[in-house]
PDB file of N, CA and C in Angstrom:
ATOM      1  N   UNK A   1       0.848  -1.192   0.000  1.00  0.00           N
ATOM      2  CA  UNK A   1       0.000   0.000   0.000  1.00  0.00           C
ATOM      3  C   UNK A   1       0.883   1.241   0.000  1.00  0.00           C
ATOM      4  N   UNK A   2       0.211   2.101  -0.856  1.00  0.00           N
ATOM      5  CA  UNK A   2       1.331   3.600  -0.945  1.00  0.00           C
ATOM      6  C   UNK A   2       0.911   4.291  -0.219  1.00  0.00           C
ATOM      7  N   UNK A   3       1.861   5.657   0.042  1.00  0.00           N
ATOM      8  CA  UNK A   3       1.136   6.049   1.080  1.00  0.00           C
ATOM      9  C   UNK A   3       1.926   7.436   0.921  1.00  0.00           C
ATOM     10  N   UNK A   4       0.910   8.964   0.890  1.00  0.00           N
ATOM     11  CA  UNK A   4       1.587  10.402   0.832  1.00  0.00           C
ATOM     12  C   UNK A   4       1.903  10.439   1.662  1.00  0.00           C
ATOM     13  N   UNK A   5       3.255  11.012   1.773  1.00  0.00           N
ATOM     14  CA  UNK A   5       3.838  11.646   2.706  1.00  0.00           C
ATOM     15  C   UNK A   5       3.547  13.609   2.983  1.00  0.00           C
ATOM     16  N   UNK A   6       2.932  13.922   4.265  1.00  0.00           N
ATOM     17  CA  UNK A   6       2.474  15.596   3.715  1.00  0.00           C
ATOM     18  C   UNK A   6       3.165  16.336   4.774  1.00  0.00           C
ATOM     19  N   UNK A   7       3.636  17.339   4.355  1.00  0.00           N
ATOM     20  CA  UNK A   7       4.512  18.474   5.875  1.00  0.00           C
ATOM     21  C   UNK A   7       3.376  19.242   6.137  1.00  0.00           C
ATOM     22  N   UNK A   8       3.503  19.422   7.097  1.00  0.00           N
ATOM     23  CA  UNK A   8       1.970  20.259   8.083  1.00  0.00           C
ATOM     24  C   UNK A   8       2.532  20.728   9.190  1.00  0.00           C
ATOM     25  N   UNK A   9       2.204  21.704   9.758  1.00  0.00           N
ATOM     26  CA  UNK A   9       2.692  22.277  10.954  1.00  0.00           C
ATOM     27  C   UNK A   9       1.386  22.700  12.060  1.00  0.00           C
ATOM     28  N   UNK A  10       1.801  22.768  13.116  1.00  0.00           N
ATOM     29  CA  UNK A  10       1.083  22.313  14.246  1.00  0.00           C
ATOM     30  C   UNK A  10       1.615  23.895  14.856  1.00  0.00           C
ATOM     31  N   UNK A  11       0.146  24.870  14.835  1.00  0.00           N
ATOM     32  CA  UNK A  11       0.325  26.206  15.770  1.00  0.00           C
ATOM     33  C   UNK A  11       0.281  25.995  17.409  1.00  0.00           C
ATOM     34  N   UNK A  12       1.054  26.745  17.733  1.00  0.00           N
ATOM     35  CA  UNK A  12       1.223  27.060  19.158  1.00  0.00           C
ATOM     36  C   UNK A  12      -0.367  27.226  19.733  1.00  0.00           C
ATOM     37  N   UNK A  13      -1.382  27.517  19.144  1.00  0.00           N
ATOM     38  CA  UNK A  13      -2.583  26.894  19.599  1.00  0.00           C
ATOM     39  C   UNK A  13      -3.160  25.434  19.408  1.00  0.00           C
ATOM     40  N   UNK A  14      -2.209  24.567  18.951  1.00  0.00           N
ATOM     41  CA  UNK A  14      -2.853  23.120  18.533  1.00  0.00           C
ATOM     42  C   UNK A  14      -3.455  23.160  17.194  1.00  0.00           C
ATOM     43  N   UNK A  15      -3.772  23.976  16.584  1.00  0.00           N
ATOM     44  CA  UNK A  15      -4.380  24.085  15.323  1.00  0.00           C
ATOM     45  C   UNK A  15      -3.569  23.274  14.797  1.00  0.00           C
ATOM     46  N   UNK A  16      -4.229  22.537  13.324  1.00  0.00           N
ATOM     47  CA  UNK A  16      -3.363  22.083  12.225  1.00  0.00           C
ATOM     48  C   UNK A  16      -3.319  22.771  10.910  1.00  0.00           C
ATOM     49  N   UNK A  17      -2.809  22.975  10.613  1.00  0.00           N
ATOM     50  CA  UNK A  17      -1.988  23.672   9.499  1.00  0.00           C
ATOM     51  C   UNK A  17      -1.782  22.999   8.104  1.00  0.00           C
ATOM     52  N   UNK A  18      -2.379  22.675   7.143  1.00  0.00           N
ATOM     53  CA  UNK A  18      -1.829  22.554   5.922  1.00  0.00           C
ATOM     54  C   UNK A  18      -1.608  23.099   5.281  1.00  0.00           C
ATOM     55  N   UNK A  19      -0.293  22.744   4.344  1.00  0.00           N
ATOM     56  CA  UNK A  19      -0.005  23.988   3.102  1.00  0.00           C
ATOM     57  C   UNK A  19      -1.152  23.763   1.803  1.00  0.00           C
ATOM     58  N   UNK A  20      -0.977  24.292   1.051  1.00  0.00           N
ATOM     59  CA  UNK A  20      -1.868  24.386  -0.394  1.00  0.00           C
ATOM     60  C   UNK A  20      -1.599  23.194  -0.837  1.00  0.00           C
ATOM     61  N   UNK A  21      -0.844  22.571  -1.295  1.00  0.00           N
ATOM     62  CA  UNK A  21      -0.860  21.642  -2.250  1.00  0.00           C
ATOM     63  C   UNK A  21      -1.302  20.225  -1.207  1.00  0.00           C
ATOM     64  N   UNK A  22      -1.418  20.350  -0.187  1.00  0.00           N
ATOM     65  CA  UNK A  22      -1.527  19.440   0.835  1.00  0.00           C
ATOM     66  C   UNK A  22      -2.789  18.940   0.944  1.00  0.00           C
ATOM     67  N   UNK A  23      -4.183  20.383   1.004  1.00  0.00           N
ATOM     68  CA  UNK A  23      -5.200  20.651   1.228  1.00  0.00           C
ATOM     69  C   UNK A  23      -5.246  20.499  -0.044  1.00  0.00           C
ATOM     70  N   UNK A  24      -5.153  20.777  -1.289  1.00  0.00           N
ATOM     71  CA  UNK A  24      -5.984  19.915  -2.976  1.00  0.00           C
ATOM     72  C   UNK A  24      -5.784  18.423  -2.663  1.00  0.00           C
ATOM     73  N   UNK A  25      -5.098  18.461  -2.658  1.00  0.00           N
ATOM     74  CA  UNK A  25      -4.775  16.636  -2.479  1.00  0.00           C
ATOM     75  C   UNK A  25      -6.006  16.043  -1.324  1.00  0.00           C
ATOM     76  N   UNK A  26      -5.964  16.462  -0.224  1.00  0.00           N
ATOM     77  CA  UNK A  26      -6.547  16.170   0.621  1.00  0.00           C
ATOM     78  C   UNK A  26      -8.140  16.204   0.323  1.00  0.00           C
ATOM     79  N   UNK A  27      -8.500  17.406  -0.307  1.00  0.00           N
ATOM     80  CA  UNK A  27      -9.821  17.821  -0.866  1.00  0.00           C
ATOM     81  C   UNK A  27     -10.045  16.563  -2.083  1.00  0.00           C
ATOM     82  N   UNK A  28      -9.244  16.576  -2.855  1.00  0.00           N
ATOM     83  CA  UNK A  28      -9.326  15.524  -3.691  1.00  0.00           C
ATOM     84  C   UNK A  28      -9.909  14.472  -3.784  1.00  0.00           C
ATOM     85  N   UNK A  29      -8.943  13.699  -2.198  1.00  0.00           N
ATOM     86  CA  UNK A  29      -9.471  12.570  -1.830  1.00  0.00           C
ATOM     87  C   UNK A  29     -10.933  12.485  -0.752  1.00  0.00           C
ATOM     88  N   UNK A  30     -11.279  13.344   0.104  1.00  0.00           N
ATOM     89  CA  UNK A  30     -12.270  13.845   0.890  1.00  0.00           C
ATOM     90  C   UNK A  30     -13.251  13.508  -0.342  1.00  0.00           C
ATOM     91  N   UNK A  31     -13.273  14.459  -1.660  1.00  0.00           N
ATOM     92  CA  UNK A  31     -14.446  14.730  -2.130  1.00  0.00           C
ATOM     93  C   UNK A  31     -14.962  13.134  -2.497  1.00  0.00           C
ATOM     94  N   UNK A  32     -14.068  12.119  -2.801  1.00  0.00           N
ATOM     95  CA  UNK A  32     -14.577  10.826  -2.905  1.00  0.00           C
ATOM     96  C   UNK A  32     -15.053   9.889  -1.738  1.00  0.00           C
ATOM     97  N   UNK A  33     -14.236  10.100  -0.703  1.00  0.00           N
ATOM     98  CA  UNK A  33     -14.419   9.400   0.693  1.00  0.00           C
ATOM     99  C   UNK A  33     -15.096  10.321   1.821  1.00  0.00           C
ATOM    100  N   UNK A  34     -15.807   9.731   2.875  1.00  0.00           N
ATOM    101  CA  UNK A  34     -16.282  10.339   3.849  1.00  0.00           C
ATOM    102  C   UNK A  34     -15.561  10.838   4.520  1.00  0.00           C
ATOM    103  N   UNK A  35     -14.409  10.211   4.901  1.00  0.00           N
ATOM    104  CA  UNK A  35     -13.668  10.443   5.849  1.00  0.00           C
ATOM    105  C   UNK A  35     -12.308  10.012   5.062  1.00  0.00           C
ATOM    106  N   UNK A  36     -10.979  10.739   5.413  1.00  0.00           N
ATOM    107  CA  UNK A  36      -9.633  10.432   5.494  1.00  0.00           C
ATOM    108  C   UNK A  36      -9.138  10.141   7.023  1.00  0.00           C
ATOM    109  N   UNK A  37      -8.366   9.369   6.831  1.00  0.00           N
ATOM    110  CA  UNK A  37      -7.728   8.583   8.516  1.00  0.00           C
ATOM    111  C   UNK A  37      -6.316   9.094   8.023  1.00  0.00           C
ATOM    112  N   UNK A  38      -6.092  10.108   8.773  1.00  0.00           N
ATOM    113  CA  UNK A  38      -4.697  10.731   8.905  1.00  0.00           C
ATOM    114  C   UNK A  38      -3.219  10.348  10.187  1.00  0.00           C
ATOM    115  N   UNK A  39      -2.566   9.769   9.971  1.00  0.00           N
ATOM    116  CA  UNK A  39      -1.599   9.497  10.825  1.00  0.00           C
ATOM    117  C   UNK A  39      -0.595  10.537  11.529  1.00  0.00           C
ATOM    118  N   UNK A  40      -0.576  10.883  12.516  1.00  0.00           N
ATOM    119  CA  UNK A  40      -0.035  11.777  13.282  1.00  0.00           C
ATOM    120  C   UNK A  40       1.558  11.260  13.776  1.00  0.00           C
ATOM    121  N   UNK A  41       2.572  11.672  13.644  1.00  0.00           N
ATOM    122  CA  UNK A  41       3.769  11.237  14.179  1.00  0.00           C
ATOM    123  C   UNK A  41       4.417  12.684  14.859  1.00  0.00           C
ATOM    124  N   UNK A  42       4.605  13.016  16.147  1.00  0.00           N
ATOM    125  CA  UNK A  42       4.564  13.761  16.531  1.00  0.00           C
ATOM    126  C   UNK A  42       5.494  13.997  17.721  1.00  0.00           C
ATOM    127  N   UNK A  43       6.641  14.202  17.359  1.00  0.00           N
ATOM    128  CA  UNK A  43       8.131  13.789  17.923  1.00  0.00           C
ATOM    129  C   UNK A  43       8.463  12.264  18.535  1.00  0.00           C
ATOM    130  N   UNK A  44       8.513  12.381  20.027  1.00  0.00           N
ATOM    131  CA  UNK A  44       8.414  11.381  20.271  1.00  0.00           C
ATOM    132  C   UNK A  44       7.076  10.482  20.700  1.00  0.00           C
ATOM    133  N   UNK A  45       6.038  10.583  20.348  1.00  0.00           N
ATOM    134  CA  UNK A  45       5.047  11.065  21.448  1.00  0.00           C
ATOM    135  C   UNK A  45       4.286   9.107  20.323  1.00  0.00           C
ATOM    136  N   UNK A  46       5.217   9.002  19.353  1.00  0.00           N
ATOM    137  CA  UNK A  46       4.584   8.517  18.486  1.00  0.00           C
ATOM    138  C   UNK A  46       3.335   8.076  17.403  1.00  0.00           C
ATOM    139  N   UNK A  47       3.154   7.531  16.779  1.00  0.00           N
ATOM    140  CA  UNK A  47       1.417   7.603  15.937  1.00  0.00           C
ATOM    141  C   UNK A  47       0.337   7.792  16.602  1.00  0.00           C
ATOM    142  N   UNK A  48      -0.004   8.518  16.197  1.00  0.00           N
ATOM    143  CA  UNK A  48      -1.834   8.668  16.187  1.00  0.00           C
ATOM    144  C   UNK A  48      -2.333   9.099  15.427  1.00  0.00           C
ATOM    145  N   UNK A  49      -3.447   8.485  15.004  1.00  0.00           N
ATOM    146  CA  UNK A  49      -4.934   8.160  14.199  1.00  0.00           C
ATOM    147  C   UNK A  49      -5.738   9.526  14.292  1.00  0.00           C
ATOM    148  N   UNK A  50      -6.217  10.249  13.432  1.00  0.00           N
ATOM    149  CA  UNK A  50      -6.922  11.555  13.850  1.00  0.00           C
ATOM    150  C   UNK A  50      -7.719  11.415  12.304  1.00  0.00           C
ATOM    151  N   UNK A  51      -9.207  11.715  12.235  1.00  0.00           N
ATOM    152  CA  UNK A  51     -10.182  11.648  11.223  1.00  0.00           C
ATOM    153  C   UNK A  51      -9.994  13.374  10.595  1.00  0.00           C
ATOM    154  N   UNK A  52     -10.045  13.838   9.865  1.00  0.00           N
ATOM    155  CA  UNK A  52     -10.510  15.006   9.475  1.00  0.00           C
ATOM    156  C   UNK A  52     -11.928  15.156   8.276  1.00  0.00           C
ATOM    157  N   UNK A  53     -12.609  15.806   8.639  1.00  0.00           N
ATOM    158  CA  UNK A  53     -13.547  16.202   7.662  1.00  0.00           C
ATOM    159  C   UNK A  53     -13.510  17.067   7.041  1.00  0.00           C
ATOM    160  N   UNK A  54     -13.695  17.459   5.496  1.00  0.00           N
ATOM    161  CA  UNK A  54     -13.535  18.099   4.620  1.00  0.00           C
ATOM    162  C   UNK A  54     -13.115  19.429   5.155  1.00  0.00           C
ATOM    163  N   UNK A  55     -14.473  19.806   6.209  1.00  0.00           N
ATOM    164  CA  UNK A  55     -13.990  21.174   6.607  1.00  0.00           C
ATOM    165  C   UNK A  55     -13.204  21.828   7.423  1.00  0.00           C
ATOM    166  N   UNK A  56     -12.086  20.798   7.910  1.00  0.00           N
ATOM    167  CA  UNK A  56     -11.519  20.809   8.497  1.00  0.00           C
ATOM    168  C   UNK A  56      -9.601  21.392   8.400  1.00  0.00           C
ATOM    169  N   UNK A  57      -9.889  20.874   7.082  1.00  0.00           N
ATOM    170  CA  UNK A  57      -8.628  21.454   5.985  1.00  0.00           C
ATOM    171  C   UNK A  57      -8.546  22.576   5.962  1.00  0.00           C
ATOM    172  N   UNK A  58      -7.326  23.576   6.284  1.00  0.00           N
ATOM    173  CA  UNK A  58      -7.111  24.539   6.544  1.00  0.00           C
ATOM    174  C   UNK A  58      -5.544  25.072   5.706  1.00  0.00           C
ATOM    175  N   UNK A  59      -5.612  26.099   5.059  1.00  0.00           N
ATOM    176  CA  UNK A  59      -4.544  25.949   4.477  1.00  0.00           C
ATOM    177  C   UNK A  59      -3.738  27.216   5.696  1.00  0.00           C
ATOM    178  N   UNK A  60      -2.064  27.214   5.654  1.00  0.00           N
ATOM    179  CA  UNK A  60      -1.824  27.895   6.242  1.00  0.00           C
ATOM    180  C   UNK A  60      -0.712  29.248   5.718  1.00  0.00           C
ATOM    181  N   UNK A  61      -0.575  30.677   6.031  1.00  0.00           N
ATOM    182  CA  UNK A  61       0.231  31.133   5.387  1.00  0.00           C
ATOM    183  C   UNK A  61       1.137  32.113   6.468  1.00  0.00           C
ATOM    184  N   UNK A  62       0.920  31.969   7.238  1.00  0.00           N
ATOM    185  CA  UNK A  62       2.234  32.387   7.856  1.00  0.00           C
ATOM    186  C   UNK A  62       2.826  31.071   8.910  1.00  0.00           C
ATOM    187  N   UNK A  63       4.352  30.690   8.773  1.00  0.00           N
ATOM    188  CA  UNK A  63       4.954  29.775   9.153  1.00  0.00           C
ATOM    189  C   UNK A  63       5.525  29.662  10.455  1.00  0.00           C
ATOM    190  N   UNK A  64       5.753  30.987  11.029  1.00  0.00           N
ATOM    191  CA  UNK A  64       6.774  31.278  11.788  1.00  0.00           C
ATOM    192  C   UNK A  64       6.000  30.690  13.285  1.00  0.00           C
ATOM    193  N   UNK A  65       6.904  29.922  13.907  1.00  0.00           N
ATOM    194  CA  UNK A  65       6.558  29.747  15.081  1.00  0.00           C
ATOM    195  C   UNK A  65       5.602  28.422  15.195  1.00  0.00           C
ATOM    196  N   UNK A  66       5.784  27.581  14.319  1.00  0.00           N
ATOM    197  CA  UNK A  66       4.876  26.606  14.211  1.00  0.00           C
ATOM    198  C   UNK A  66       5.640  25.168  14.353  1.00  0.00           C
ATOM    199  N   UNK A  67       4.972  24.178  14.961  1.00  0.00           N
ATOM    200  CA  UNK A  67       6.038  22.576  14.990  1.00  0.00           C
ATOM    201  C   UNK A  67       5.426  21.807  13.984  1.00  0.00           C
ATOM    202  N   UNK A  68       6.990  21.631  13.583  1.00  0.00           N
ATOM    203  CA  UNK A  68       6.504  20.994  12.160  1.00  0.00           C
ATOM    204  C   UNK A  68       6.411  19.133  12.100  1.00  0.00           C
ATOM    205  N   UNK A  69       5.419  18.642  11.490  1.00  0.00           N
ATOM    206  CA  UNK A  69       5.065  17.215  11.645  1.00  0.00           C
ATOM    207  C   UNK A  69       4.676  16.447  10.589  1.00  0.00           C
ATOM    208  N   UNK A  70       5.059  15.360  10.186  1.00  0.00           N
ATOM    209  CA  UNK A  70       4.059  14.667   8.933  1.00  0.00           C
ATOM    210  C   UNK A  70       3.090  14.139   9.413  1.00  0.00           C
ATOM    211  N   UNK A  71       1.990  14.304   7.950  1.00  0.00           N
ATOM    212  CA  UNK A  71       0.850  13.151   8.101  1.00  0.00           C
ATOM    213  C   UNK A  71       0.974  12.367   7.364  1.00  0.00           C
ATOM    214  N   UNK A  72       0.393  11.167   7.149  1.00  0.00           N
ATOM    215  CA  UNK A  72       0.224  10.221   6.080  1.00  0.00           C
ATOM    216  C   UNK A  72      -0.904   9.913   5.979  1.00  0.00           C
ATOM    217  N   UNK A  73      -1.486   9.381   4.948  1.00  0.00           N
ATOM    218  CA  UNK A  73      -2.566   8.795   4.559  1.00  0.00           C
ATOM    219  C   UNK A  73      -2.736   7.270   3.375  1.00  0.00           C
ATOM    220  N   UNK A  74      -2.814   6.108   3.842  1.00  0.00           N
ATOM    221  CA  UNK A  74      -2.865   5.662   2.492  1.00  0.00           C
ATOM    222  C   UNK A  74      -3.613   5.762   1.128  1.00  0.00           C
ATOM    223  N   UNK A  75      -2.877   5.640   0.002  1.00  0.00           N
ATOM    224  CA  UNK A  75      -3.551   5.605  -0.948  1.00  0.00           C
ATOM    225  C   UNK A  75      -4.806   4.736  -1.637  1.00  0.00           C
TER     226      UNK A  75
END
C-alpha cells in the first residue's frame, strides 16, 4: 500500500496547518471518501490516528513559530 507523505505544521494553539498543495490533495481525496484517517507522528510522542472532515482542511500562510510534523494517509 502507498502512502503520501504531507509536511503540516502544528500552531502554538494546537491548530493544524496545511499547506496548499496538501489541502488539494486532501480535498481531492475527501471529495470521494467520507472520511480520510490521517496518521499523526509527533516527535516522540509517536502515531496517532486523527479523522478530518472536509472542513476541516485549513490551508496555512504564515509559518513562523509553528512545529513541524508529517501526516500520512494511504492511498
Amino acid at each position: 500500500m502507498d502512502e503520501f507523505i504531507l509536511s503540516v505544521c502544528r500552531a502554538e494553539s494546537g491548530a493544524l496547518l496545511i499547506p496548499a498543495y496538501a489541502q488539494e490533495l486532501a480535498l481531492a481525496v475527501t471529495h470521494s471518501l467520507p472520511l480520510v484517517q490521517w496518521t499523526l507522528r509527533l516527535g516522540y510522542e509517536g502515531w496517532r490516528s486523527v479523522a478530518f472532515q472536509r472542513a476541516t482542511v485549513r490551508r496555512s500562510i504564515n509559518q513562523t513559530h509553528y512545529e513541524a510534523f508529517q501526516v500520512t494517509y494511504p492511498t
